[in-house]
C-alpha atoms as a PDB file:
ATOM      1  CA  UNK A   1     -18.595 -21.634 -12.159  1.00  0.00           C
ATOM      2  CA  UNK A   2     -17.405 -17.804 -12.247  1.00  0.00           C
ATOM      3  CA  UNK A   3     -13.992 -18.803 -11.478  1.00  0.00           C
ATOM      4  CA  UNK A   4     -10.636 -20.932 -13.193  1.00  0.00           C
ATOM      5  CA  UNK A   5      -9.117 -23.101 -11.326  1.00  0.00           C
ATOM      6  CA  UNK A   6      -6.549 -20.762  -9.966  1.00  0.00           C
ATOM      7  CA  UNK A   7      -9.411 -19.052  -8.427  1.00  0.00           C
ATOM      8  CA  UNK A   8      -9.186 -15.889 -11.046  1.00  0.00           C
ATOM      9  CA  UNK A   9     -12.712 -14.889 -12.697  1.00  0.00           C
ATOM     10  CA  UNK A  10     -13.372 -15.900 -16.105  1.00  0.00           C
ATOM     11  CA  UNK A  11     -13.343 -13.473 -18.806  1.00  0.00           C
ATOM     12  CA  UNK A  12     -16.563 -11.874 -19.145  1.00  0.00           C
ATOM     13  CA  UNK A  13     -17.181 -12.188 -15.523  1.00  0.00           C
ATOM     14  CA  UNK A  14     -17.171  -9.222 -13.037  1.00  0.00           C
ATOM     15  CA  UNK A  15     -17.380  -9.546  -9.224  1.00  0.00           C
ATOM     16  CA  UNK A  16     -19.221  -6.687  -9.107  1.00  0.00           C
ATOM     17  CA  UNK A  17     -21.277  -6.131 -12.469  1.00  0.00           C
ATOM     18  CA  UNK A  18     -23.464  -2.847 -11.208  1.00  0.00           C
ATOM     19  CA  UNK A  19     -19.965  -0.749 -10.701  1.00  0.00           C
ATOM     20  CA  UNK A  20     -18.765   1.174  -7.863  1.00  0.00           C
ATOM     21  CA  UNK A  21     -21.581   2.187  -5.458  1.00  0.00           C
ATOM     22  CA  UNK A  22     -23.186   5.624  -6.040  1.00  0.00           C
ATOM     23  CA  UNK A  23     -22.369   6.265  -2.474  1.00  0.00           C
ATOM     24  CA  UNK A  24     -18.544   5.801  -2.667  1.00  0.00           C
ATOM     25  CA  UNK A  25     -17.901   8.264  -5.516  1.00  0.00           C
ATOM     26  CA  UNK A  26     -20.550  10.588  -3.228  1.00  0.00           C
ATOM     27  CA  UNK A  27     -17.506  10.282  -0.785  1.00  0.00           C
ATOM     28  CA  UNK A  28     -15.229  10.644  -3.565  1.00  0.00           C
ATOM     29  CA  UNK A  29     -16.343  13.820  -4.938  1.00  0.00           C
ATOM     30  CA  UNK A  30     -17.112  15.327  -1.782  1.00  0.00           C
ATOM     31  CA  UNK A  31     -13.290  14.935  -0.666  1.00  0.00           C
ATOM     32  CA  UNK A  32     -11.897  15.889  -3.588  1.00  0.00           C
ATOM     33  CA  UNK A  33     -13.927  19.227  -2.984  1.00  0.00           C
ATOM     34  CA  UNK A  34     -11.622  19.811   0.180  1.00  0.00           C
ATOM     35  CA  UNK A  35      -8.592  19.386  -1.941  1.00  0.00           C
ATOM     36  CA  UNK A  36      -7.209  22.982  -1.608  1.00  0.00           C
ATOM     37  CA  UNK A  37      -8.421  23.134   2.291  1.00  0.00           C
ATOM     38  CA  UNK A  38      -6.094  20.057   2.967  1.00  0.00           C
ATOM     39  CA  UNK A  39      -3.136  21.229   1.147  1.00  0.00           C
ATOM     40  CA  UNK A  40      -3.288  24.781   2.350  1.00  0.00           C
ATOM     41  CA  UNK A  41      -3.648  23.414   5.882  1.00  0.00           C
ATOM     42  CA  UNK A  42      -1.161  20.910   5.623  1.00  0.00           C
ATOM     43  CA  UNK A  43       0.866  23.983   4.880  1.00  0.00           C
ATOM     44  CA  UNK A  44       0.125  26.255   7.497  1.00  0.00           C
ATOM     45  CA  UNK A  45       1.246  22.904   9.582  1.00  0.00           C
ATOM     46  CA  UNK A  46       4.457  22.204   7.972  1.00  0.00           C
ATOM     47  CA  UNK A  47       5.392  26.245   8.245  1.00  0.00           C
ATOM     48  CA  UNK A  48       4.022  26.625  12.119  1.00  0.00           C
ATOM     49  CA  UNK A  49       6.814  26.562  14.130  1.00  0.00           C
ATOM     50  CA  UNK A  50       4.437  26.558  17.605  1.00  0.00           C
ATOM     51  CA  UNK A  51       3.491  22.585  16.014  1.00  0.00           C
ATOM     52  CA  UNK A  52       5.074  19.760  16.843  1.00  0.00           C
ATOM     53  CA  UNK A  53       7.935  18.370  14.902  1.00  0.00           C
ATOM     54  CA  UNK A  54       6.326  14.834  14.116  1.00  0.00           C
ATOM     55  CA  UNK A  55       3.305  16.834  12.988  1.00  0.00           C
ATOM     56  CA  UNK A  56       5.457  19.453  10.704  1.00  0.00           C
ATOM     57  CA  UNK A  57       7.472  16.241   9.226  1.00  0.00           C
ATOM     58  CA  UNK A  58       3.781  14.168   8.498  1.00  0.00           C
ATOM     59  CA  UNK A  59       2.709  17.315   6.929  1.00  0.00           C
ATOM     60  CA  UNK A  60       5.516  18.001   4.731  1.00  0.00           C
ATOM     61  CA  UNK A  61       6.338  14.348   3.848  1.00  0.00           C
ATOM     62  CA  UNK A  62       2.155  14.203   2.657  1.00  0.00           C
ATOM     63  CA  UNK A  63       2.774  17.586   0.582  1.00  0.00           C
ATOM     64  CA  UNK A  64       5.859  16.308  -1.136  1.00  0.00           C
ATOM     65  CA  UNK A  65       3.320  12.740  -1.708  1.00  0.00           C
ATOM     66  CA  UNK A  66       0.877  14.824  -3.387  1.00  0.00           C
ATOM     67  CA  UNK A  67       3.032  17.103  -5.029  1.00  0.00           C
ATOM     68  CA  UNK A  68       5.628  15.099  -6.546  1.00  0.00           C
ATOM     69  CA  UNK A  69       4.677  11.021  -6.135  1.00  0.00           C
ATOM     70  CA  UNK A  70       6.452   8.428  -3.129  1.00  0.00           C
ATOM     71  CA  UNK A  71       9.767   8.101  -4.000  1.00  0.00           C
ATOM     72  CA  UNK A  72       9.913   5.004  -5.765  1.00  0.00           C
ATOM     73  CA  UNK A  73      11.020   1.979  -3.353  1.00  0.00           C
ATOM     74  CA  UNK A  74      13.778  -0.515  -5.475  1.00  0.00           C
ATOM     75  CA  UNK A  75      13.314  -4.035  -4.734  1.00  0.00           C
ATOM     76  CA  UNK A  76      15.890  -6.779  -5.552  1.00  0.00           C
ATOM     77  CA  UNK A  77      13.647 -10.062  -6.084  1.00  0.00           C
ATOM     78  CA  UNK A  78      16.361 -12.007  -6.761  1.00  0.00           C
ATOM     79  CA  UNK A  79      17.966 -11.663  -3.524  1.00  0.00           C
ATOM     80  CA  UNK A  80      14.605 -11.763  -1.639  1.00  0.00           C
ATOM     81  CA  UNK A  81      13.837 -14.797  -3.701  1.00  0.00           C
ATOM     82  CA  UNK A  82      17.354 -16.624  -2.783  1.00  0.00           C
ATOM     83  CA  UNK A  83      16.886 -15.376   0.931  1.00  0.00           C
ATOM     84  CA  UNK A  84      13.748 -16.889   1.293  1.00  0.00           C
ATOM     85  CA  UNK A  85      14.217 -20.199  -0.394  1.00  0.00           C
ATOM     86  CA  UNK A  86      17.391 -20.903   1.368  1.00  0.00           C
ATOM     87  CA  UNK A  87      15.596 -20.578   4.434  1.00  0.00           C
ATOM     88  CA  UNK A  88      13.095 -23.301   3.486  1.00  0.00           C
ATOM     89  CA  UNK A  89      15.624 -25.609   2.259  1.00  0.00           C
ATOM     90  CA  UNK A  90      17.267 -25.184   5.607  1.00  0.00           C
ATOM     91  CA  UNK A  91      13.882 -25.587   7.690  1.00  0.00           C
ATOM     92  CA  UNK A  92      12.770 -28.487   5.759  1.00  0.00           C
ATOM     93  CA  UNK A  93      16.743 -30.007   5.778  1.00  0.00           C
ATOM     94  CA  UNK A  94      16.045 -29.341   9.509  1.00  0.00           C
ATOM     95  CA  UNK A  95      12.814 -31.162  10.071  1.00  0.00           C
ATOM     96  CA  UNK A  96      14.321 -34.397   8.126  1.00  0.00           C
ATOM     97  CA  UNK A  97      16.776 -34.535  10.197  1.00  0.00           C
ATOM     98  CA  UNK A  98      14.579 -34.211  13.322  1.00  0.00           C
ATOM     99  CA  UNK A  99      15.811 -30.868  14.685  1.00  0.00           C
ATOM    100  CA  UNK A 100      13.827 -28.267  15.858  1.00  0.00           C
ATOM    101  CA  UNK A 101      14.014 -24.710  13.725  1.00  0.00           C
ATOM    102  CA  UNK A 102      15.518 -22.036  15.194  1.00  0.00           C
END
């Protein structure tokens, strides 16, 4: 068995022993060399006023991605958590009861 019971693999076990494919980091490599391209086009699309606006906006919001990271996204688990639980405690106080959920 490669696997605990949880379904995770073993230590000392690899779902994929050889690696990455040589052809992936082909792909890789061969974007990365069109780095400079991309940006300097995404540019010249952000700055071209004769563009449309959703294009100028999806080229600036990818320039400030590269350029300075996704601004970071808070999430309150707690709340989420309680949200979703009280929910289920509803649905299943719902199905005992013989009611239909909303």
């Amino acid at each position: 068995m490669m696997r605990s019971r949880r379904g995770r693999f073993l230590p000392g076990i690899s779902p994929n022993p050889g690696g990455r494919p040589k052809v992936m980091l082909v792909v890789i490599d061969t974007a990365r060399a069109h780095t400079l391209l991309a940006i300097k086009t995404l540019a010249e699309v952000a700055a071209n006023p004769h563009e449309p606006a959703a294009a100028r906006i999806a080229a600036a919001v990818a320039l400030l991605d590269r350029g300075w990271g996704k601004p970071r996204q808070p999430v309150n688990a707690e709340m989420d958590m309680h949200a979703v639980l009280v929910a289920a405690l509803n649905a299943a106080r719902d199905r005992v009861r013989g009611r239909s959920p909303d």
